[in-house]
N, C-alpha and C. Protein backbone atom coordinates (compact mmCIF):
# COMPACT_ATOMS: atom_id res chain seq x y z
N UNK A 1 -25.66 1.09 -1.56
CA UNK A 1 -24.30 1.29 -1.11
C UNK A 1 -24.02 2.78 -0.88
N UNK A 2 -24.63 3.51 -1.68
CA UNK A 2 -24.64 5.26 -1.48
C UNK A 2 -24.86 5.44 -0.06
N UNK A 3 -26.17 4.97 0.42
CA UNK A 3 -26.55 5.66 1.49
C UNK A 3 -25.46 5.05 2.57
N UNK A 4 -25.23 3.95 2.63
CA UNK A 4 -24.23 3.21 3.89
C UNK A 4 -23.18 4.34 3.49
N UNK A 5 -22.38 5.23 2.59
CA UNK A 5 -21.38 5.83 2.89
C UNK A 5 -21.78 7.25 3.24
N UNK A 6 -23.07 7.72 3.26
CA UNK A 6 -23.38 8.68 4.09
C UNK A 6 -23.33 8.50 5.90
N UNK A 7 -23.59 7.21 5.88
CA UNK A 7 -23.37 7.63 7.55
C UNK A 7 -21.63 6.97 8.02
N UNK A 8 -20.76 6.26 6.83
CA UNK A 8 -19.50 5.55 7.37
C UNK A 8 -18.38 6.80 7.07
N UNK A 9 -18.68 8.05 6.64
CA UNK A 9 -17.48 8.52 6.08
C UNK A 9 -17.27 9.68 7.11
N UNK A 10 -18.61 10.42 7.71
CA UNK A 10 -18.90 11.00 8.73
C UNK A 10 -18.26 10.51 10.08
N UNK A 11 -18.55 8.82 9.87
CA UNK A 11 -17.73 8.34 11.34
C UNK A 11 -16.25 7.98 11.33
N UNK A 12 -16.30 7.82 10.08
CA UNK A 12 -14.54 7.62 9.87
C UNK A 12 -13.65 9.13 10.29
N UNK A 13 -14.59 10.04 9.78
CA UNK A 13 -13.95 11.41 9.86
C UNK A 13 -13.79 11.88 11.32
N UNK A 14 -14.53 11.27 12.22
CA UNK A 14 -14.83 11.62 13.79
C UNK A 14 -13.50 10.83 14.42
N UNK A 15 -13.57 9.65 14.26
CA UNK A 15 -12.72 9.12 14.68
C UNK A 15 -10.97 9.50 14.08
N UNK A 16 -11.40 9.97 12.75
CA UNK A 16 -9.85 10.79 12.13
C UNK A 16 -9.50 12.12 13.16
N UNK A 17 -10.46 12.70 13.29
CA UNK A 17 -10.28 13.64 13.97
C UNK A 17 -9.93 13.81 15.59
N UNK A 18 -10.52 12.62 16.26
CA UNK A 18 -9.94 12.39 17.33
C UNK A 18 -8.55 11.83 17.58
N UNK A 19 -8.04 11.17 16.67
CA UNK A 19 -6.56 11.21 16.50
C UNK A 19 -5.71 11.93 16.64
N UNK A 20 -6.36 13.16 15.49
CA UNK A 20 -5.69 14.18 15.21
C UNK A 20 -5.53 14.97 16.58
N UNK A 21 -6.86 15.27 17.05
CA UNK A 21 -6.61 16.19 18.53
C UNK A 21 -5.55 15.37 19.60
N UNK A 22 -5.65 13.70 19.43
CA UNK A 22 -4.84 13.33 20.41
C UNK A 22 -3.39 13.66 20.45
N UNK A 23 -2.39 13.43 18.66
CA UNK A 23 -1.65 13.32 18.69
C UNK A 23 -0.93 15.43 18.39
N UNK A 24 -2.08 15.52 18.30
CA UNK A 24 -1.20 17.34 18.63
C UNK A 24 -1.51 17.67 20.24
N UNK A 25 -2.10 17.21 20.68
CA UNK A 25 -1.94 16.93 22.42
C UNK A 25 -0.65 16.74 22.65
N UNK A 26 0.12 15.86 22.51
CA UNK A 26 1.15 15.06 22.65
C UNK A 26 2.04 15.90 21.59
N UNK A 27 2.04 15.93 20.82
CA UNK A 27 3.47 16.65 19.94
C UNK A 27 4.29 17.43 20.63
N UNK A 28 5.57 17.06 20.41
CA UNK A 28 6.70 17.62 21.03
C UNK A 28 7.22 19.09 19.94
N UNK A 29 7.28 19.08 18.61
CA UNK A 29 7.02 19.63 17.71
C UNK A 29 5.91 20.76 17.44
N UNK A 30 6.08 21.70 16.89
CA UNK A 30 4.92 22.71 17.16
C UNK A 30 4.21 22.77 15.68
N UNK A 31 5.20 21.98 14.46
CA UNK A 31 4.58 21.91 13.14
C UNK A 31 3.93 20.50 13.32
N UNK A 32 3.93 19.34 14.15
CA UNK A 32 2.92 18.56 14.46
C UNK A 32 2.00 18.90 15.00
N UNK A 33 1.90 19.82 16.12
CA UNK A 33 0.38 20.22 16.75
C UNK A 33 0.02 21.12 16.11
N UNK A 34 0.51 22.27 15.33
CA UNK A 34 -0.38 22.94 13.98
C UNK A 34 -0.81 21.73 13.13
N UNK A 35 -0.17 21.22 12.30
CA UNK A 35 -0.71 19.83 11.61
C UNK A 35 -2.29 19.52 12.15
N UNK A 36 -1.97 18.39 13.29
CA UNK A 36 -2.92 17.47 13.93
C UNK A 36 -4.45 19.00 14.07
N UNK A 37 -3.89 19.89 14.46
CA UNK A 37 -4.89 21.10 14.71
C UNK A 37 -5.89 21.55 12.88
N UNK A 38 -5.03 21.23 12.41
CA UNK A 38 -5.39 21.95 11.02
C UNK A 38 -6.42 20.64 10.46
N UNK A 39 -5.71 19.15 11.06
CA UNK A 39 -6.57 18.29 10.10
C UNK A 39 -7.76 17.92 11.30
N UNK A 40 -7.62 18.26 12.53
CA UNK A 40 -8.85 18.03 13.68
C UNK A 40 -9.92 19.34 12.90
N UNK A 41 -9.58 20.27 12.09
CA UNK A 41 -10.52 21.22 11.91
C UNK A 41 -11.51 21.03 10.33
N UNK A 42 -10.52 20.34 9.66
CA UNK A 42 -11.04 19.87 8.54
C UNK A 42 -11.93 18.67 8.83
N UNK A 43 -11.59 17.67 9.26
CA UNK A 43 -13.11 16.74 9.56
C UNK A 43 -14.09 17.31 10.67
N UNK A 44 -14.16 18.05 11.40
CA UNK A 44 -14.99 18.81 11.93
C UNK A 44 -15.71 19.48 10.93
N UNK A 45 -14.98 20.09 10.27
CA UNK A 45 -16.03 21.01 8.87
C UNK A 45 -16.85 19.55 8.03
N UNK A 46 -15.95 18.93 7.72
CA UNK A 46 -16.49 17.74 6.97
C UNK A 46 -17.80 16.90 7.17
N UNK A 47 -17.83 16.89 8.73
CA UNK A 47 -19.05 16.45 9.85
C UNK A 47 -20.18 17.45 9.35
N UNK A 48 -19.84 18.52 9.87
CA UNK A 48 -20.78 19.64 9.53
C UNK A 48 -21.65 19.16 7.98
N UNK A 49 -20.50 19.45 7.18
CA UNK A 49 -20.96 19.07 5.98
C UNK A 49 -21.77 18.24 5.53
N UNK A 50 -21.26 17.59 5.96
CA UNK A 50 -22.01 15.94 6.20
C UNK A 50 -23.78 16.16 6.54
N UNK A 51 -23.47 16.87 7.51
CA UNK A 51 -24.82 17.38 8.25
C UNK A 51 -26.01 17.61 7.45
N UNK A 52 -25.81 18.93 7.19
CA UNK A 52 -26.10 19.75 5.56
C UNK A 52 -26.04 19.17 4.67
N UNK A 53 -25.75 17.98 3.94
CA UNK A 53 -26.12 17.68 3.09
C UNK A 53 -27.09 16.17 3.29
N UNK A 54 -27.26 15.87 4.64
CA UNK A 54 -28.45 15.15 5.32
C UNK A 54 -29.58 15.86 5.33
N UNK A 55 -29.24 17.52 5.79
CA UNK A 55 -30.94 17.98 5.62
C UNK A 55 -31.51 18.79 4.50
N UNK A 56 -30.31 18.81 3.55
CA UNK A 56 -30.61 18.94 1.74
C UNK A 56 -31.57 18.08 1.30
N UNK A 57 -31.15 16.89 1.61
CA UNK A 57 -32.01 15.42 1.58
C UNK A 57 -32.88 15.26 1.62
N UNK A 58 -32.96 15.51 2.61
CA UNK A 58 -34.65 15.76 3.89
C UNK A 58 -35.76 16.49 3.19
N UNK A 59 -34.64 17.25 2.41
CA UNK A 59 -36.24 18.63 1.95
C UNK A 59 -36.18 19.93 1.99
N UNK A 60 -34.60 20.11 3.15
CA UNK A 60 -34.75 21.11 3.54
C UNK A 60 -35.22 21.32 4.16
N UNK A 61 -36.06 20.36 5.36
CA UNK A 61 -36.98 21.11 6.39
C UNK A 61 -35.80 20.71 8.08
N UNK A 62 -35.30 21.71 8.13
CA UNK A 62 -34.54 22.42 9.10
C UNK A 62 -35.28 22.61 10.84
């Protein structure tokens, strides 16, 4: 069950994040498109993360 949430939390976060860019697209509000901007940048890091700790895994071989 570990490993299935290495690759579901990564995609949950992609798809969080495309939300996020959609709906600060669209914000009429400028503390919604900072918002949607701030949390499109945090699952982007999170992805990353995600990444890096796939090739921790690995061995380290990069």
């Amino acid at each position: 069950m570990k490993a299935f949430s290495f690759w579901i939390n990564p995609i949950l976060a992609g798809i969080m994040a495309f939300v996020a860019l959609l709906a600060s697209s669209r914000a009429s509000d400028s503390a919604f498109a900072v918002g949607g901007l701030i949390v499109f940048l945090g699952c982007v890091l999170f992805i990353f993360s995600a990444i890096g700790r796939y090739f921790d895994r690995m061995g380290g071989a990069h």
